[in-house]
C-alpha atoms as a PDB file:
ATOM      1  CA  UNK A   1       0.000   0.000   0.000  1.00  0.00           C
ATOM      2  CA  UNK A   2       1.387   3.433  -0.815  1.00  0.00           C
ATOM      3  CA  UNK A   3       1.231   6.486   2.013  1.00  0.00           C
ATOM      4  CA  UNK A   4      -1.207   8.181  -0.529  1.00  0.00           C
ATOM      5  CA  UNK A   5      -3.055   4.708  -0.516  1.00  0.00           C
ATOM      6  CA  UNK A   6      -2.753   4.736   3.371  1.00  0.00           C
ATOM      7  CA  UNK A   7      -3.559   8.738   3.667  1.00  0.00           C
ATOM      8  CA  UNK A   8      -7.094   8.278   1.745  1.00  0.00           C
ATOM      9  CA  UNK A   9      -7.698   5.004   3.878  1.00  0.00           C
ATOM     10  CA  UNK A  10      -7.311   6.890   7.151  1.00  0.00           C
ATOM     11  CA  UNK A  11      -9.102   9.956   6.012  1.00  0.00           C
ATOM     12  CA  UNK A  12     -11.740   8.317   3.520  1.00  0.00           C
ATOM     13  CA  UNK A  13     -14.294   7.576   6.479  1.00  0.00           C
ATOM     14  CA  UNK A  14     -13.723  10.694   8.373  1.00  0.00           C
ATOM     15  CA  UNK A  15     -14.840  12.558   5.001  1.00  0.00           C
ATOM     16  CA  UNK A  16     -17.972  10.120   4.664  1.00  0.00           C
ATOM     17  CA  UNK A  17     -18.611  10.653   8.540  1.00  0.00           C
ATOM     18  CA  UNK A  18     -18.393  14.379   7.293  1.00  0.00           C
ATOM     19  CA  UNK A  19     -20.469  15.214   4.461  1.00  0.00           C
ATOM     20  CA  UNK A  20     -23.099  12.402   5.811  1.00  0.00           C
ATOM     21  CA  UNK A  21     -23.199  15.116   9.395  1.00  0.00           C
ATOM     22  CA  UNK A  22     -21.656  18.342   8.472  1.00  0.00           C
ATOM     23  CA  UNK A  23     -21.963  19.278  11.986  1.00  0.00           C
ATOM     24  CA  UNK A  24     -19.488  16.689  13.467  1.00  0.00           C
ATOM     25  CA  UNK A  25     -16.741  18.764  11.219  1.00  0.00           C
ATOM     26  CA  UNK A  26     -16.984  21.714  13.776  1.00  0.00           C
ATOM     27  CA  UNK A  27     -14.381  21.581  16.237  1.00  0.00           C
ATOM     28  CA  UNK A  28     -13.327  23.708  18.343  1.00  0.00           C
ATOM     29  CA  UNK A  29      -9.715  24.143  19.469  1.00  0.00           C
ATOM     30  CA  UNK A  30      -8.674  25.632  22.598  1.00  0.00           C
ATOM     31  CA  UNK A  31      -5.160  27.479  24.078  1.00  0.00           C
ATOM     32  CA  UNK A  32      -5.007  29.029  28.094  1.00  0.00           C
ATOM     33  CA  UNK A  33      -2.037  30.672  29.283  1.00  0.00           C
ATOM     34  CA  UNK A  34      -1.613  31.438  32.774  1.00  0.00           C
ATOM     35  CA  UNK A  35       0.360  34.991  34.012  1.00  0.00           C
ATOM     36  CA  UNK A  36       3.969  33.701  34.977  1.00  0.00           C
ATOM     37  CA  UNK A  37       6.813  35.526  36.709  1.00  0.00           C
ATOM     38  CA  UNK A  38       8.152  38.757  35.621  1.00  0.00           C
ATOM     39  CA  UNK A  39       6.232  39.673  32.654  1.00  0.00           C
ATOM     40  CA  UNK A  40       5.449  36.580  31.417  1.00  0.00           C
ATOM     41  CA  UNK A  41       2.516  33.807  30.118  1.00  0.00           C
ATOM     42  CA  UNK A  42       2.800  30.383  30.704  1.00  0.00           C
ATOM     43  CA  UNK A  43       0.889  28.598  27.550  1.00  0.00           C
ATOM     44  CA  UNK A  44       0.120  25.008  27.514  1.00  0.00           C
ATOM     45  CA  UNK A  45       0.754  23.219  24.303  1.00  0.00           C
ATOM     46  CA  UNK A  46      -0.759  20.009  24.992  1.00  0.00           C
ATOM     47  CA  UNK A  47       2.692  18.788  23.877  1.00  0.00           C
ATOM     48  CA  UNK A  48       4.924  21.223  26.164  1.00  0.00           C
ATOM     49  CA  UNK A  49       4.494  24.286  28.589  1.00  0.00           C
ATOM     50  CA  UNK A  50       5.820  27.264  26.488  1.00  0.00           C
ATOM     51  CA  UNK A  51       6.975  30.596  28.492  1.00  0.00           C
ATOM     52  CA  UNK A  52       6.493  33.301  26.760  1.00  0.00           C
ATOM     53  CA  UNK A  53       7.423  37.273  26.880  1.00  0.00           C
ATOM     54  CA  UNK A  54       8.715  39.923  26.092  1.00  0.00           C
ATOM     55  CA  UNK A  55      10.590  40.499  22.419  1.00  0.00           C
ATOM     56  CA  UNK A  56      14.017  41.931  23.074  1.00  0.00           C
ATOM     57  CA  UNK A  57      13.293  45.007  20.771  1.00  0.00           C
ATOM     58  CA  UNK A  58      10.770  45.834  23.728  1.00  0.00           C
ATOM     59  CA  UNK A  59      12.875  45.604  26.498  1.00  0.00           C
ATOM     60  CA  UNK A  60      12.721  41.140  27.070  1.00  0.00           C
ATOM     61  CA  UNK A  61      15.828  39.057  27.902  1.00  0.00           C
ATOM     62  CA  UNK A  62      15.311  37.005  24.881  1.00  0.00           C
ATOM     63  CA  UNK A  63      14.976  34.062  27.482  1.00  0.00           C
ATOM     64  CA  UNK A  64      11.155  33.179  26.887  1.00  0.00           C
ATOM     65  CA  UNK A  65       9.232  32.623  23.748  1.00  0.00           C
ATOM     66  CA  UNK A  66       8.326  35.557  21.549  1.00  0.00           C
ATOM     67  CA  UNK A  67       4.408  35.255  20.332  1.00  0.00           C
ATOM     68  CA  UNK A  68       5.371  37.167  17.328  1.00  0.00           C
ATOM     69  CA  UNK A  69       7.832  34.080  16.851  1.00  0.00           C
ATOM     70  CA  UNK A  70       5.350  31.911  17.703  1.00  0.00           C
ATOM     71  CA  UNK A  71       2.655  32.516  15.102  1.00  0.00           C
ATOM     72  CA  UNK A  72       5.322  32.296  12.954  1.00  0.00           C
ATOM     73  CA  UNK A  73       5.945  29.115  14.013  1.00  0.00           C
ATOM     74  CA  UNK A  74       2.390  27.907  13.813  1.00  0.00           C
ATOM     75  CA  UNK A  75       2.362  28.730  10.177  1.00  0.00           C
ATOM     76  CA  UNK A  76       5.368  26.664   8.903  1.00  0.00           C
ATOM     77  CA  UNK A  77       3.975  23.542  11.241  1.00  0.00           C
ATOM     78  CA  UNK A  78       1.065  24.306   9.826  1.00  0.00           C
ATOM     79  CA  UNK A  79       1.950  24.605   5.996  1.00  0.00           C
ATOM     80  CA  UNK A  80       4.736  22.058   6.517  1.00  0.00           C
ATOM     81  CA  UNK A  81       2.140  19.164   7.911  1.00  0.00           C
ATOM     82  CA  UNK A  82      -0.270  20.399   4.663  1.00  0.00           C
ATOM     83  CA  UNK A  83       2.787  20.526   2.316  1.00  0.00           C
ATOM     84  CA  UNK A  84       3.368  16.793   3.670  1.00  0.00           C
ATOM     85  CA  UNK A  85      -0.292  15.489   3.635  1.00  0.00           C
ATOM     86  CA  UNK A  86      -0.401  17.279  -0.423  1.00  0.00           C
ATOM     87  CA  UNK A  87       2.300  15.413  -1.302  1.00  0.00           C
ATOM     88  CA  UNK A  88       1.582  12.605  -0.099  1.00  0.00           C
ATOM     89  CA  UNK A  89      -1.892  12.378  -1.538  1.00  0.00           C
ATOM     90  CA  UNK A  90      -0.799  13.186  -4.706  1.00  0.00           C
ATOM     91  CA  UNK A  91       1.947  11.213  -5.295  1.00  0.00           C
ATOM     92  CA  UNK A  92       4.483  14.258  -5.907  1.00  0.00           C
ATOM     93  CA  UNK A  93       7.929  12.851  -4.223  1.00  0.00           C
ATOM     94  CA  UNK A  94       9.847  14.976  -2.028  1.00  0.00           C
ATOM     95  CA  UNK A  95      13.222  13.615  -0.695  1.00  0.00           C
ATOM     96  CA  UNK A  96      12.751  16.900   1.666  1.00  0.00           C
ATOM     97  CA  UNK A  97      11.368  20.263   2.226  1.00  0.00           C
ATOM     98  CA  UNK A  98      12.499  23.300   4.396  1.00  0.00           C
ATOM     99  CA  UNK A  99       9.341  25.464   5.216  1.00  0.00           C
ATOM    100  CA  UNK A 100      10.507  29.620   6.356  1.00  0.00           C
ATOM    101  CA  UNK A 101       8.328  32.240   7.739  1.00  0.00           C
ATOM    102  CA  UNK A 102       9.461  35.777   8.132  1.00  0.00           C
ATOM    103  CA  UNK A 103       7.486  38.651   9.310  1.00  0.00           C
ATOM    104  CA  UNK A 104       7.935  42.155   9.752  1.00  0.00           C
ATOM    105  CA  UNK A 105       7.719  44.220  12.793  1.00  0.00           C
ATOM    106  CA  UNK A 106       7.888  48.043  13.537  1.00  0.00           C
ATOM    107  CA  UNK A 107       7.853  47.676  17.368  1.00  0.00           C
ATOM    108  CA  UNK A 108       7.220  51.397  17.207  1.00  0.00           C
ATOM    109  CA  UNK A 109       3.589  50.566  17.408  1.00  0.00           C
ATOM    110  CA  UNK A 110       3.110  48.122  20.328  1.00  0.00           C
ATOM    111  CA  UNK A 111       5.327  50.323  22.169  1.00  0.00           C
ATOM    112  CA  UNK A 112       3.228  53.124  21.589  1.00  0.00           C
ATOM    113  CA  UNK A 113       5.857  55.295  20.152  1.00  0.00           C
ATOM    114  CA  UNK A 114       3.963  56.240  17.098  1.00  0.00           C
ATOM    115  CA  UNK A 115      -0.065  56.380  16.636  1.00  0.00           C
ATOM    116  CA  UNK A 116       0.876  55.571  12.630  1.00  0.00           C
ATOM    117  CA  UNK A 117       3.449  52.408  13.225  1.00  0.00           C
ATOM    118  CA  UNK A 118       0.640  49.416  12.854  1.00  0.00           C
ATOM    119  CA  UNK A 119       0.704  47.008  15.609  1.00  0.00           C
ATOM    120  CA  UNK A 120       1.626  43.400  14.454  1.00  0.00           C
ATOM    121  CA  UNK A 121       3.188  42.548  11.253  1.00  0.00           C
ATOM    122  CA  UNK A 122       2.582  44.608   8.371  1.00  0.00           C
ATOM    123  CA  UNK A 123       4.305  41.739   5.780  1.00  0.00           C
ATOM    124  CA  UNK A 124       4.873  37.604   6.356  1.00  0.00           C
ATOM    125  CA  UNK A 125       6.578  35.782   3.528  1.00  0.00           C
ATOM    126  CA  UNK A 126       6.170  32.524   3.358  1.00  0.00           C
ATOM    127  CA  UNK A 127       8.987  30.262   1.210  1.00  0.00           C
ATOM    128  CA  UNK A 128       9.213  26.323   0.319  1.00  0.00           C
ATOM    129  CA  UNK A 129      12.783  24.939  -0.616  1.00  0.00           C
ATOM    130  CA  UNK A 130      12.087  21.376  -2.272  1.00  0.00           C
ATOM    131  CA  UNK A 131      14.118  18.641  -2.986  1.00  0.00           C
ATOM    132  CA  UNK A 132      12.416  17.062  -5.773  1.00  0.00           C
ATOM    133  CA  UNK A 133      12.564  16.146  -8.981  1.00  0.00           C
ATOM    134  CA  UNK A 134       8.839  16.883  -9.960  1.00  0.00           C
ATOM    135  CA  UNK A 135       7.980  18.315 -12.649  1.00  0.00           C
ATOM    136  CA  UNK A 136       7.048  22.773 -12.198  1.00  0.00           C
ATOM    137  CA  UNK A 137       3.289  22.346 -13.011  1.00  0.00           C
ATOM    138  CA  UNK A 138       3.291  19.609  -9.864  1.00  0.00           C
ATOM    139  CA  UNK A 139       5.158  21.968  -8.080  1.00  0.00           C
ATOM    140  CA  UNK A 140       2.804  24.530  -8.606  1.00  0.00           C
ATOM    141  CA  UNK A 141      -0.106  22.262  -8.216  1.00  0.00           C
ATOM    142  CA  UNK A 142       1.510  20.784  -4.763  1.00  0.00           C
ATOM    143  CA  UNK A 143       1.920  24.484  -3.752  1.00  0.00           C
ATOM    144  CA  UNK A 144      -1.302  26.096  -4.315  1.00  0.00           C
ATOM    145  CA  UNK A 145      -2.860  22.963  -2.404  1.00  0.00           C
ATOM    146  CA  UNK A 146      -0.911  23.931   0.240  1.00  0.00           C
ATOM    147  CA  UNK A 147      -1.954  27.407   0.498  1.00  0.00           C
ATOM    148  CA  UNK A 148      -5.528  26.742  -0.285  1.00  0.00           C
ATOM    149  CA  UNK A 149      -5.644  24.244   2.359  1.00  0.00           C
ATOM    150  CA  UNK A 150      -3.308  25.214   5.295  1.00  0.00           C
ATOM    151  CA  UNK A 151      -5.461  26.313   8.034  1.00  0.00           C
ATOM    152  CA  UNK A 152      -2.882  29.402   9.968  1.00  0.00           C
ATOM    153  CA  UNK A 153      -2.142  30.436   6.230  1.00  0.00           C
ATOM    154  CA  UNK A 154      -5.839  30.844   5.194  1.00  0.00           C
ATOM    155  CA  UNK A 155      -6.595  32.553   8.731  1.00  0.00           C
ATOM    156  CA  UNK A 156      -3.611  35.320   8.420  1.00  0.00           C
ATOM    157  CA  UNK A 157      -4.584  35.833   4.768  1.00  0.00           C
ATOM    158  CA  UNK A 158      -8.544  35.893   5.071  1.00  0.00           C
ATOM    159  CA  UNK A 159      -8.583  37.714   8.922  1.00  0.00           C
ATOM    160  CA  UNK A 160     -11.723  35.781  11.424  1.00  0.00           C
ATOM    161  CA  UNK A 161     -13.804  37.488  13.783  1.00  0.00           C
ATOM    162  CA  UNK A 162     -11.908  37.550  17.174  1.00  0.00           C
ATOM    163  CA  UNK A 163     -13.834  38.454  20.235  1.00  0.00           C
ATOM    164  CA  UNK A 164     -12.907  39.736  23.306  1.00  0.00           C
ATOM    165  CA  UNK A 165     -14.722  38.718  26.946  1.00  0.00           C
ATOM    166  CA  UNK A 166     -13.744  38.723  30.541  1.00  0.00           C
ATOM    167  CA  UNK A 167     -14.503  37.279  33.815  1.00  0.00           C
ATOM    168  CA  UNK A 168     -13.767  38.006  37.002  1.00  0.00           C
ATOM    169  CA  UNK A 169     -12.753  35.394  39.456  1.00  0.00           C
END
C-alpha cells in the first residue's frame, strides 16, 4: 500500500462521517495561558508548557518565547504538515522540504511610540525549498494545495472574527 493509498484510507471515512453530518466537522480548538513571573505567560501546548514574553526590541531578555515568533511558528507547522499530507496524496515525491516564515515588525507601534506604526506585522513571507525532482506544473499544483488548504495560512490571509470577553474570578 502506498502512504497516498494509506492517507485516503485513514481519512476516507472521516470525510464520509463528514459530508453524511456536516456538523461533526466543527471543532473547536482551545489554548489558556496562565500569568507567569516577571512579565510573562505560561501557555500550555498540549505537547509542552511554552513561556512566553517579552521580544528583546521591547525591552525582554530574549529568554522566553516571543508570540510574534510563535505565530510564525504555527504557520510553517502548519503549511509544513499540509505541504506533507499534499504530497503525499498526490503522489508528488519529495526527498525533503524546508518550510521559512518571516514577518515584519515596527515595534514602534506596540510600544506606543507612534499612533501611525501598525501594531503586528505589516508583511509575512512565506517560502518552500524542495528537494524534488517533480515536474514545475506539480510543483505549482503541490503548492497552491498547500496554500488553499493550510489552516494558519488561510486565517492570516482571510482575517476571522476575534472576540474579546472577561470574567472576574
Amino acid at each position: 500500500m502506498s502512504d497516498a493509498d494509506a492517507l485516503r484510507a485513514v481519512q476516507a471515512p472521516i470525510k464520509k462521517r463528514y459530508r453524511e453530518r456536516p456538523r461533526e466537522a466543527r471543532v473547536t480548538l482551545r489554548a489558556e495561558g496562565r500569568l507567569g513571573e516577571g512579565l510573562s505567560c505560561r501557555v500550555e501546548t498540549g505537547k509542552a508548557l511554552v513561556t512566553a514574553g517579552l521580544h528583546p526590541a521591547t525591552g525582554g531578555t530574549g529568554e522566553a518565547a516571543c508570540s510574534g515568533d510563535m505565530l510564525l511558528e504555527a504557520l510553517v507547522a502548519c503549511a509544513g504538515v499540509t505541504l506533507s499530507a499534499v504530497a503525499t496524496a498526490l503522489e508528488i515525491p519529495l526527498r525533503g522540504a524546508v518550510v521559512r516564515a518571516e514577518g515584519d515588525l515596527d515595534f514602534r507601534g506596540t510600544l506606543g511610540v507612534s499612533k501611525e506604526a501598525p501594531v503586528g506585522f505589516d508583511g509575512i513571507r512565506l517560502h518552500f525549498d524542495l528537494d524534488t525532482e517533480a515536474p514545475e506544473e506539480r510543483i505549482e499544483q503541490l503548492l497552491k494545495l498547500t496554500e488553499r488548504y493550510c489552516v494558519v495560512y488561510q486565517t492570516l490571509c482571510r482575517p476571522t472574527d476575534v472576540r474579546v470577553t472577561r470574567k472576574n474570578y
